[in-house]
PDB file of N, CA and C in Angstrom:
ATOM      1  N   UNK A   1      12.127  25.449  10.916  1.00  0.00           N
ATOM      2  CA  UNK A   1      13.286  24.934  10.207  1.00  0.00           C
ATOM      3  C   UNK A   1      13.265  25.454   8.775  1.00  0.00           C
ATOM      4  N   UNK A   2      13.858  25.867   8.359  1.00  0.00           N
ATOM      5  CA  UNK A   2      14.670  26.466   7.231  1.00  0.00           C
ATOM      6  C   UNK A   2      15.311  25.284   6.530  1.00  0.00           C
ATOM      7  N   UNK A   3      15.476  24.873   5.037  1.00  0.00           N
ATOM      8  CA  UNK A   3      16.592  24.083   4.742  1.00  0.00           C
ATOM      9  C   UNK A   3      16.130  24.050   2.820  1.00  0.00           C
ATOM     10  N   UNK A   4      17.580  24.540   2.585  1.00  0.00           N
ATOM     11  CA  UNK A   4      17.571  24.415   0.730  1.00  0.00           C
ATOM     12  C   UNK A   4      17.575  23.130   0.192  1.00  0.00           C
ATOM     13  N   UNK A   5      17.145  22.643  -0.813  1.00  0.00           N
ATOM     14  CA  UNK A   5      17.300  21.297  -1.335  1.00  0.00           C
ATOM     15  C   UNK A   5      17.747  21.465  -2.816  1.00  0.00           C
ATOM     16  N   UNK A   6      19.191  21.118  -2.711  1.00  0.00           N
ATOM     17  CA  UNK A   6      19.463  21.404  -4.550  1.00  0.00           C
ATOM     18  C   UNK A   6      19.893  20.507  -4.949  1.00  0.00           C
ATOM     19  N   UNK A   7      19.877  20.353  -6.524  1.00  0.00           N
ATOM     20  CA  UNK A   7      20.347  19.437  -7.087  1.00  0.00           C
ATOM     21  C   UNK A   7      20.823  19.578  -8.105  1.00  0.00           C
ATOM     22  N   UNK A   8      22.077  19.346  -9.096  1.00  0.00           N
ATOM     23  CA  UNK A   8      22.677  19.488 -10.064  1.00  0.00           C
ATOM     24  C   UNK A   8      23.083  18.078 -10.907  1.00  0.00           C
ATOM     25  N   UNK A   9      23.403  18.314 -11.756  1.00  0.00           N
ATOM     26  CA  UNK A   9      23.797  17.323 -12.994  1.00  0.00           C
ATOM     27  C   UNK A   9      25.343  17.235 -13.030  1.00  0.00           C
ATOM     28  N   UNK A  10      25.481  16.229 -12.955  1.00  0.00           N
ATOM     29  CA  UNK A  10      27.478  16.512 -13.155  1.00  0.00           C
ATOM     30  C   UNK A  10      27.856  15.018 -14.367  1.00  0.00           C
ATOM     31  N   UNK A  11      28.886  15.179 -14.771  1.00  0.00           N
ATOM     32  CA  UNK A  11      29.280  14.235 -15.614  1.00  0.00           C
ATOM     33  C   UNK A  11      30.251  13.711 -15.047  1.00  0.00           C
ATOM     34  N   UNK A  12      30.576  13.777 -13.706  1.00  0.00           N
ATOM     35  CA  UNK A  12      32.210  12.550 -13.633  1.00  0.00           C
ATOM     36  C   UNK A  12      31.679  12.087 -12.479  1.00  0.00           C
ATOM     37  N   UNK A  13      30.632  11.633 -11.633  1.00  0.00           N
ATOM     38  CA  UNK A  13      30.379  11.226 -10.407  1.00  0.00           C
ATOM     39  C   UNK A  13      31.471  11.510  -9.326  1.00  0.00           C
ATOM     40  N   UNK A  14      32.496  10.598  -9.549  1.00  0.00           N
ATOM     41  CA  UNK A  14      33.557  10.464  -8.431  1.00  0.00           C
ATOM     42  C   UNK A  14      34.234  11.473  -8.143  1.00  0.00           C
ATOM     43  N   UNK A  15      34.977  12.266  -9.471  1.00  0.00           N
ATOM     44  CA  UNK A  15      35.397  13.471  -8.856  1.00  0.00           C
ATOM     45  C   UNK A  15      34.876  14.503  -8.414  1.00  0.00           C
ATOM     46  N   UNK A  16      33.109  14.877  -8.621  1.00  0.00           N
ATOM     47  CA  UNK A  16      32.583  15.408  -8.129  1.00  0.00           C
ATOM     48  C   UNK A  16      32.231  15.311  -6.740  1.00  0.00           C
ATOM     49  N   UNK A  17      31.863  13.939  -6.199  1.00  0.00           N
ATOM     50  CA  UNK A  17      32.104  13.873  -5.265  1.00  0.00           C
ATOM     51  C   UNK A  17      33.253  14.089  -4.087  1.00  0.00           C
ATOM     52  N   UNK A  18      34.492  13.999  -5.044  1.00  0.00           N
ATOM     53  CA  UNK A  18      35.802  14.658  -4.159  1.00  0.00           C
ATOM     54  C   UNK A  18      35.270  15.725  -3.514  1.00  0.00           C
ATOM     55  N   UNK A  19      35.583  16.872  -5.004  1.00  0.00           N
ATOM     56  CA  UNK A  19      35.300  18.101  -5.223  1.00  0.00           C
ATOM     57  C   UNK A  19      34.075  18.925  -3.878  1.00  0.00           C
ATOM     58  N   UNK A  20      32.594  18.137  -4.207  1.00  0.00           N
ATOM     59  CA  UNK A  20      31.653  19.181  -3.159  1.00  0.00           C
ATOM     60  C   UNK A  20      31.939  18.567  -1.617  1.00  0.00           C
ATOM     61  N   UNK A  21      33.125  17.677  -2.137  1.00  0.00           N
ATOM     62  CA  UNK A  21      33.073  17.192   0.041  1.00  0.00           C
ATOM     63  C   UNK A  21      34.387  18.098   0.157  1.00  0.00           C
ATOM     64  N   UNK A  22      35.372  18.500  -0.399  1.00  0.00           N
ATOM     65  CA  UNK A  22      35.581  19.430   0.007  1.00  0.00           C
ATOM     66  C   UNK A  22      35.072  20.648   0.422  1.00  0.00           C
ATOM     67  N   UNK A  23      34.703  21.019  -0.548  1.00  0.00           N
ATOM     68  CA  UNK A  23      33.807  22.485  -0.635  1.00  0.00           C
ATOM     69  C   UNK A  23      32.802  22.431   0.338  1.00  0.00           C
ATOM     70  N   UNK A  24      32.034  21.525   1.446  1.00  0.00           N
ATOM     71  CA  UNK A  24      31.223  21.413   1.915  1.00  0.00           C
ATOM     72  C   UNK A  24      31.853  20.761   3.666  1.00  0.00           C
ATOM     73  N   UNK A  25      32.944  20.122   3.451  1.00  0.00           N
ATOM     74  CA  UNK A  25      33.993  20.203   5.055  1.00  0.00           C
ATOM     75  C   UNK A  25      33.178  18.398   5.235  1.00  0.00           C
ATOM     76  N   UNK A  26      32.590  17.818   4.357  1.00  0.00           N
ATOM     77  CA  UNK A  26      32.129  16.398   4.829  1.00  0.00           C
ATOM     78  C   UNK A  26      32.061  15.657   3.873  1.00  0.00           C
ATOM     79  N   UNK A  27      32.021  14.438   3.514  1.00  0.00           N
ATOM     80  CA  UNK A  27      31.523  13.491   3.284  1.00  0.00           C
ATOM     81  C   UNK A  27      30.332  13.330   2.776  1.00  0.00           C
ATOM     82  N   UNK A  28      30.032  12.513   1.296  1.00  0.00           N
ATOM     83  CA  UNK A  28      28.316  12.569   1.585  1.00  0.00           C
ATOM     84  C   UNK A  28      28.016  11.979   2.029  1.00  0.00           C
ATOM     85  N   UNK A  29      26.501  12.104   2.548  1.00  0.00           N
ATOM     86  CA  UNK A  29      25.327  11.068   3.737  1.00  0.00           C
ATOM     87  C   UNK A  29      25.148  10.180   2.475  1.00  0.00           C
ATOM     88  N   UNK A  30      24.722   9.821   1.661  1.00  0.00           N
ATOM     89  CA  UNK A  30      24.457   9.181   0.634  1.00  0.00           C
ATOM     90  C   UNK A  30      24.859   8.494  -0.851  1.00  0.00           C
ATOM     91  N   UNK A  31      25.421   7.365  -1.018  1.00  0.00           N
ATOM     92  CA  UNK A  31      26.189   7.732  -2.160  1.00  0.00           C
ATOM     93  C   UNK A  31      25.739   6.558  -3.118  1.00  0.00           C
ATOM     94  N   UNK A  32      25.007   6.639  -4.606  1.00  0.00           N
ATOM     95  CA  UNK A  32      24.775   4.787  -5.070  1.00  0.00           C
ATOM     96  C   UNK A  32      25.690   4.992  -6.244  1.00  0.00           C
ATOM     97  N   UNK A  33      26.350   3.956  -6.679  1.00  0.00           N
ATOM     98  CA  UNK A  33      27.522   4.685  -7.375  1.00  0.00           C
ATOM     99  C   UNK A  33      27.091   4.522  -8.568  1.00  0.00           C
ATOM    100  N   UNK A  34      28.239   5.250  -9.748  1.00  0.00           N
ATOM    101  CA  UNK A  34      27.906   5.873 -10.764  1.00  0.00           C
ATOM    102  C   UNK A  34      26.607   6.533 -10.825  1.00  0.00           C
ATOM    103  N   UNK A  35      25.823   6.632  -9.895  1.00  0.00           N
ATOM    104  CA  UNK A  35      24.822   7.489 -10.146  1.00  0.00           C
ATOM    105  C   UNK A  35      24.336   9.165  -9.682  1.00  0.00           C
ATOM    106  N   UNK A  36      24.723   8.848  -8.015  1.00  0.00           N
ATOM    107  CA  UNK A  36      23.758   9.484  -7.380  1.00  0.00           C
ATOM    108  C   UNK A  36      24.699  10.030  -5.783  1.00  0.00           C
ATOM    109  N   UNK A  37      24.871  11.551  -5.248  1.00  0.00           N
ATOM    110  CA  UNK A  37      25.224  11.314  -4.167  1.00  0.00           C
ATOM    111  C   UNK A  37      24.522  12.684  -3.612  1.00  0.00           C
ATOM    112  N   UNK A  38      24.823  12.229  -2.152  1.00  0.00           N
ATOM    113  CA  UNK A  38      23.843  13.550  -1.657  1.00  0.00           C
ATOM    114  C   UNK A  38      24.421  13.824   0.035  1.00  0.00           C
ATOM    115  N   UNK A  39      24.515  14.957   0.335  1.00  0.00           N
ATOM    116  CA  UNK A  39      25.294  16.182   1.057  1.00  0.00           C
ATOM    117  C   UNK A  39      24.220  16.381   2.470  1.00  0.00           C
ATOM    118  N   UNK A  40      24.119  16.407   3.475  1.00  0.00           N
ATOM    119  CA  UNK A  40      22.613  16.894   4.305  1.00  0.00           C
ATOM    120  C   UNK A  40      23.735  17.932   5.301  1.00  0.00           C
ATOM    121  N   UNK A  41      23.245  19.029   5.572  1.00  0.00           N
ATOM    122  CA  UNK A  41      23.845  19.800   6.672  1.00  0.00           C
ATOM    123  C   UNK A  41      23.105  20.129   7.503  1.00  0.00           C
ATOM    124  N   UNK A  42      23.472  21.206   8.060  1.00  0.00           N
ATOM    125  CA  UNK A  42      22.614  21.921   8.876  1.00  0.00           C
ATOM    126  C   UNK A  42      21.280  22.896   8.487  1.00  0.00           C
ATOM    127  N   UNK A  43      21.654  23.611   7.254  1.00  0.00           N
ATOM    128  CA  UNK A  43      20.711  23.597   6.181  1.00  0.00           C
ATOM    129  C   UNK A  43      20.445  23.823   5.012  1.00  0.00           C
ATOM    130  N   UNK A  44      21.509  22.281   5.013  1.00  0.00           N
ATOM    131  CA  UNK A  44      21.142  22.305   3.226  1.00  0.00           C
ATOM    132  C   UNK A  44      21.275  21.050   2.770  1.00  0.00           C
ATOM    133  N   UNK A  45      20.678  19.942   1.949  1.00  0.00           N
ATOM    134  CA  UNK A  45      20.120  18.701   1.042  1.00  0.00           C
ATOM    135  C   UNK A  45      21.118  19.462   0.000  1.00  0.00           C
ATOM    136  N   UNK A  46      22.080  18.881  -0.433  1.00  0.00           N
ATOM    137  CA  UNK A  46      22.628  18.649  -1.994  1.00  0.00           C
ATOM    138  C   UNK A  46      22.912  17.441  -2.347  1.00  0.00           C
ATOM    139  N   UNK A  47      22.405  17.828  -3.659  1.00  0.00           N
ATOM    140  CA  UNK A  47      22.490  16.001  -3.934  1.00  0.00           C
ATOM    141  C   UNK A  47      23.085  16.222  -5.926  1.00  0.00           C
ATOM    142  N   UNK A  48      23.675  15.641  -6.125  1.00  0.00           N
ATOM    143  CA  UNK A  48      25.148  16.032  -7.646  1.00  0.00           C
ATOM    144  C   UNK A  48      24.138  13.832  -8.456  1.00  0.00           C
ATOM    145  N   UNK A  49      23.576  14.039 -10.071  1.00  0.00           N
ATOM    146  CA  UNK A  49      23.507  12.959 -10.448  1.00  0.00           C
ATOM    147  C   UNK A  49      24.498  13.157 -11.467  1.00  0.00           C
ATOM    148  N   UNK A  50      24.463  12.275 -11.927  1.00  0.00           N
ATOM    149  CA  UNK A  50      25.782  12.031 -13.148  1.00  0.00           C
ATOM    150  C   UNK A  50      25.167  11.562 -14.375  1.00  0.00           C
ATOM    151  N   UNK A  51      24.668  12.623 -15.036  1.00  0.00           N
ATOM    152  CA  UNK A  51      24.074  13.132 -16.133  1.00  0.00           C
ATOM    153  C   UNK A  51      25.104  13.650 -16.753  1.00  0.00           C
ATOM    154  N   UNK A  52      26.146  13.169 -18.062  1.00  0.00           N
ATOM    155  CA  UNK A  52      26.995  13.594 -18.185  1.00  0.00           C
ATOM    156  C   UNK A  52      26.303  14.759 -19.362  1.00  0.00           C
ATOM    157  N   UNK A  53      25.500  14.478 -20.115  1.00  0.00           N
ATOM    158  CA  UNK A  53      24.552  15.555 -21.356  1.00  0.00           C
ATOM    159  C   UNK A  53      24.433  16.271 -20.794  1.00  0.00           C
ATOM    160  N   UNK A  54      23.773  16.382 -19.295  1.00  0.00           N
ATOM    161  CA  UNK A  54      23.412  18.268 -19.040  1.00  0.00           C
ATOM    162  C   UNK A  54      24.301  18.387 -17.335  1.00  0.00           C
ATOM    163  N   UNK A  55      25.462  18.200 -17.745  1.00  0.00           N
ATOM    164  CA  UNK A  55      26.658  18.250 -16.492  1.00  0.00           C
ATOM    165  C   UNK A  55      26.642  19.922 -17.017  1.00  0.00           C
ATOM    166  N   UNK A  56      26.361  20.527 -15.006  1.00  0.00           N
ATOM    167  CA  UNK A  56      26.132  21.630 -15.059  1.00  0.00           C
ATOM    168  C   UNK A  56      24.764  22.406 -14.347  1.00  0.00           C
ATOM    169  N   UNK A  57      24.242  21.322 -15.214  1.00  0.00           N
ATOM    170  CA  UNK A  57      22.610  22.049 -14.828  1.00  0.00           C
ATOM    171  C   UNK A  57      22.000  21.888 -13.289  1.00  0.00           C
ATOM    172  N   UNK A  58      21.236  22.765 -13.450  1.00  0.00           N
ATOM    173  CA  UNK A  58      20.684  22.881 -12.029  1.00  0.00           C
ATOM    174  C   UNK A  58      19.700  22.070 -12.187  1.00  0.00           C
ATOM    175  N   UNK A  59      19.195  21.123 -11.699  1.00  0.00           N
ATOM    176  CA  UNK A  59      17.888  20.169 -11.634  1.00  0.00           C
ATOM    177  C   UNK A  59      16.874  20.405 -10.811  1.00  0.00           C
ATOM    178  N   UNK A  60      17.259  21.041 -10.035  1.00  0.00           N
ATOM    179  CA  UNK A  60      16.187  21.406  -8.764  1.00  0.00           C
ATOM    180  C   UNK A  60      16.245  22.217  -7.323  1.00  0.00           C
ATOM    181  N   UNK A  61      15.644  23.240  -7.538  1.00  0.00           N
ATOM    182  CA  UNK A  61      16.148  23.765  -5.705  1.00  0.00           C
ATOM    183  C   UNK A  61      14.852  23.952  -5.415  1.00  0.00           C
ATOM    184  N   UNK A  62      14.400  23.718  -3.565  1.00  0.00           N
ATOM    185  CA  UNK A  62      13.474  23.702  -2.899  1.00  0.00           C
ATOM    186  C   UNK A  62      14.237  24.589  -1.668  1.00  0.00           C
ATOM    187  N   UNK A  63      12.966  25.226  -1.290  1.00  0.00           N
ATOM    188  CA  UNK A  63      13.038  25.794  -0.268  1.00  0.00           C
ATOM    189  C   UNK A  63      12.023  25.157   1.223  1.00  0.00           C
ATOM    190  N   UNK A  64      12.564  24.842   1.761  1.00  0.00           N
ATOM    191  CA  UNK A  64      11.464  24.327   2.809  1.00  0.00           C
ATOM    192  C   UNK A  64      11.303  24.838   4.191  1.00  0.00           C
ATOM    193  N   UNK A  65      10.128  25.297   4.604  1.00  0.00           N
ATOM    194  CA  UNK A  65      10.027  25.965   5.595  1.00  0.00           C
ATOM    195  C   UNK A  65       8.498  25.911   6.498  1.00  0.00           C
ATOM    196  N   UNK A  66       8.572  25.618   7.968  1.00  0.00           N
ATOM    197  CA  UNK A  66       7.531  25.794   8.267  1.00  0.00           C
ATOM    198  C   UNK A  66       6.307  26.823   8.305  1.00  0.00           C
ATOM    199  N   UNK A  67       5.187  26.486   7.994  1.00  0.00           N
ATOM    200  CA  UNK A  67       4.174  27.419   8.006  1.00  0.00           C
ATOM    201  C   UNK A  67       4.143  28.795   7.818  1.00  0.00           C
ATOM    202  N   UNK A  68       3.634  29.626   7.357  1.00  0.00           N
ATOM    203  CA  UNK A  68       4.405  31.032   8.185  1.00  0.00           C
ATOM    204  C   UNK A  68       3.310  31.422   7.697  1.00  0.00           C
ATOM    205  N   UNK A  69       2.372  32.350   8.848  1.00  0.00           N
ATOM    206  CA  UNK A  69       0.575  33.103   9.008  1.00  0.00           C
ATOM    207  C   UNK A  69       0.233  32.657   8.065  1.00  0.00           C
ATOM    208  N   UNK A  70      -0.043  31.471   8.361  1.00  0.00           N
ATOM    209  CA  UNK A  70      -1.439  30.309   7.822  1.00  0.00           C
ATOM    210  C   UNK A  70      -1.271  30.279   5.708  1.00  0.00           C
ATOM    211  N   UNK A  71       0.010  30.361   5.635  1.00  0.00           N
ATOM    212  CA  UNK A  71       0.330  29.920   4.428  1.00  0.00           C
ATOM    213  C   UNK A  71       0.384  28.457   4.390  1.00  0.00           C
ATOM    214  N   UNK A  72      -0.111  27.817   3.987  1.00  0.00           N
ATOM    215  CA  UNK A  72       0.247  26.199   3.742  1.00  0.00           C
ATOM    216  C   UNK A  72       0.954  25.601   2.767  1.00  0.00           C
ATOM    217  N   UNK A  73       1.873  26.585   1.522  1.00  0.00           N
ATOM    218  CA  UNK A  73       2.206  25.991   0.590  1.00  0.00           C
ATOM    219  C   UNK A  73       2.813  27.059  -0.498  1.00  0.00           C
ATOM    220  N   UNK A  74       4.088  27.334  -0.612  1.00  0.00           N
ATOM    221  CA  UNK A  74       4.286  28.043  -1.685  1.00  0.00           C
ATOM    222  C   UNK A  74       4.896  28.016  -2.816  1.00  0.00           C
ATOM    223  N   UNK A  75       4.946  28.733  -3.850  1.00  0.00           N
ATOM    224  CA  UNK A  75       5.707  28.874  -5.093  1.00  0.00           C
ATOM    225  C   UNK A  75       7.090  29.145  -5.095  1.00  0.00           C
ATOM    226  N   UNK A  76       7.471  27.603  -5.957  1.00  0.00           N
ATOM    227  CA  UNK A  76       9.013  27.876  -5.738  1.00  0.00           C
ATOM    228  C   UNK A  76       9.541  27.637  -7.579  1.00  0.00           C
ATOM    229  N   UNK A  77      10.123  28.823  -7.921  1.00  0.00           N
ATOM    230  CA  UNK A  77      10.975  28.034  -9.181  1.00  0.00           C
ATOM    231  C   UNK A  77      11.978  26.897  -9.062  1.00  0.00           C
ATOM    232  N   UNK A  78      11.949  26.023 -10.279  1.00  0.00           N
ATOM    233  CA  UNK A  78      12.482  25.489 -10.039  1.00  0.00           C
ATOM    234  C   UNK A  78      13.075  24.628 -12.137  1.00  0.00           C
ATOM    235  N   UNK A  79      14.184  23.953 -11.931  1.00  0.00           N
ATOM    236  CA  UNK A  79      14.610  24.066 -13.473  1.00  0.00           C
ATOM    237  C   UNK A  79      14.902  22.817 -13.749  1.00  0.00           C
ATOM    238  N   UNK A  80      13.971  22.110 -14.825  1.00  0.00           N
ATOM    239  CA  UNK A  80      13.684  20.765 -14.753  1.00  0.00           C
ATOM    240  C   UNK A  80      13.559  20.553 -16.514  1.00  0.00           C
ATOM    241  N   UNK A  81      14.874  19.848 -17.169  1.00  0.00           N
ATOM    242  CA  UNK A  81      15.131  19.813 -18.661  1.00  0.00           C
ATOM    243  C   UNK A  81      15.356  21.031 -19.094  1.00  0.00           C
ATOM    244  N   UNK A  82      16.252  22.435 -18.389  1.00  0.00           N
ATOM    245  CA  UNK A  82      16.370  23.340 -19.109  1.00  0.00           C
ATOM    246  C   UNK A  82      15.741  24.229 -19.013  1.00  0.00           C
ATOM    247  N   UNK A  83      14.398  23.957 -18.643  1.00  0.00           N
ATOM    248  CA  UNK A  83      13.689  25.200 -18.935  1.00  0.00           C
ATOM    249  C   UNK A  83      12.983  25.314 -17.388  1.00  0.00           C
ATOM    250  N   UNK A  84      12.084  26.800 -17.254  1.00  0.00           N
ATOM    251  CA  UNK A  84      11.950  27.122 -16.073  1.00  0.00           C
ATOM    252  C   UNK A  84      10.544  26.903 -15.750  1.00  0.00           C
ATOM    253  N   UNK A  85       9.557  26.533 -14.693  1.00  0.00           N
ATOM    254  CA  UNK A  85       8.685  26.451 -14.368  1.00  0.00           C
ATOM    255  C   UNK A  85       8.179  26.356 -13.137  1.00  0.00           C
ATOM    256  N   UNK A  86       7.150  26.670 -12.389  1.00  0.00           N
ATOM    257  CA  UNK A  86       6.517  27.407 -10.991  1.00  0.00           C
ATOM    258  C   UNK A  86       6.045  25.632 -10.840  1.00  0.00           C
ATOM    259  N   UNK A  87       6.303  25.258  -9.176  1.00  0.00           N
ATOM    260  CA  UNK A  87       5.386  23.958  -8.799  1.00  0.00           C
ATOM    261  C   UNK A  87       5.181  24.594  -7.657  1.00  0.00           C
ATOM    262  N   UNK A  88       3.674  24.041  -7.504  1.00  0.00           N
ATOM    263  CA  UNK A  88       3.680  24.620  -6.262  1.00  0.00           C
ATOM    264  C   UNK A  88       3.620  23.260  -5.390  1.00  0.00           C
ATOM    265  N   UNK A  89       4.538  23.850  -4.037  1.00  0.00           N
ATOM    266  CA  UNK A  89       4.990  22.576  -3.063  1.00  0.00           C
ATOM    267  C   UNK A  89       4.083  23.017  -1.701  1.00  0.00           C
ATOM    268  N   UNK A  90       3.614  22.106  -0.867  1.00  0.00           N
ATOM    269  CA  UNK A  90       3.109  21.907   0.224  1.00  0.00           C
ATOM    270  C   UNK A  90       4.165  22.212   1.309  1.00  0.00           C
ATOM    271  N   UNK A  91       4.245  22.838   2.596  1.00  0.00           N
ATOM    272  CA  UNK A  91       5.546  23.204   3.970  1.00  0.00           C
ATOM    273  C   UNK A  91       4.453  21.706   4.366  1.00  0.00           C
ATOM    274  N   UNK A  92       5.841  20.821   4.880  1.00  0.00           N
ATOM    275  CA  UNK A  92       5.217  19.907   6.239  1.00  0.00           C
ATOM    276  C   UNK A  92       6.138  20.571   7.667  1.00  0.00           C
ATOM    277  N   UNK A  93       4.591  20.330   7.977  1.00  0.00           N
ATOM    278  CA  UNK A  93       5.413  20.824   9.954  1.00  0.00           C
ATOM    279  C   UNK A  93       6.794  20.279  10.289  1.00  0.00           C
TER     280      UNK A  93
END
């Protein structure tokens, strides 16, 4: 399984939420209001908070994937307050 996990900052909650359920053909799976909503597909986790100061920003993308020749864990960028930095994440089966 393959599947992206992103996350962005937006400043208007609700109309954003219009907005990526269009752009995305659904509804979100998740929604707590004024805060927080989130998207699951086939493969892809998006999830929009309502951070109106850094509406825009990318908060986070993951890549997740099983195993592949006895790698257990790799380096993913990822952009957390602006600036850029390497975590390294664990694949679960």
């Amino acid at each position: 399984m393959k599947r992206f996990h992103i996350a962005l900052a937006v400043g208007d909650l609700d109309s954003s939420i219009e907005d990526y359920s269009t752009r995305l053909g659904q509804r979100p799976t998740v929604v707590v209001s004024n805060k927080y909503a989130m998207w699951r597909t086939g493969t892809l986790n998006f999830s929009i908070n309502q951070i109106s100061d850094r509406a825009g920003q990318l908060r986070m993308w993951v890549l997740k994937m099983k195993p592949y020749r006895g790698f257990p864990a790799i380096t993913i960028p990822t952009v957390w307050n602006g600036s850029f930095s390497h975590h390294r994440h664990r694949i679960r089966k």
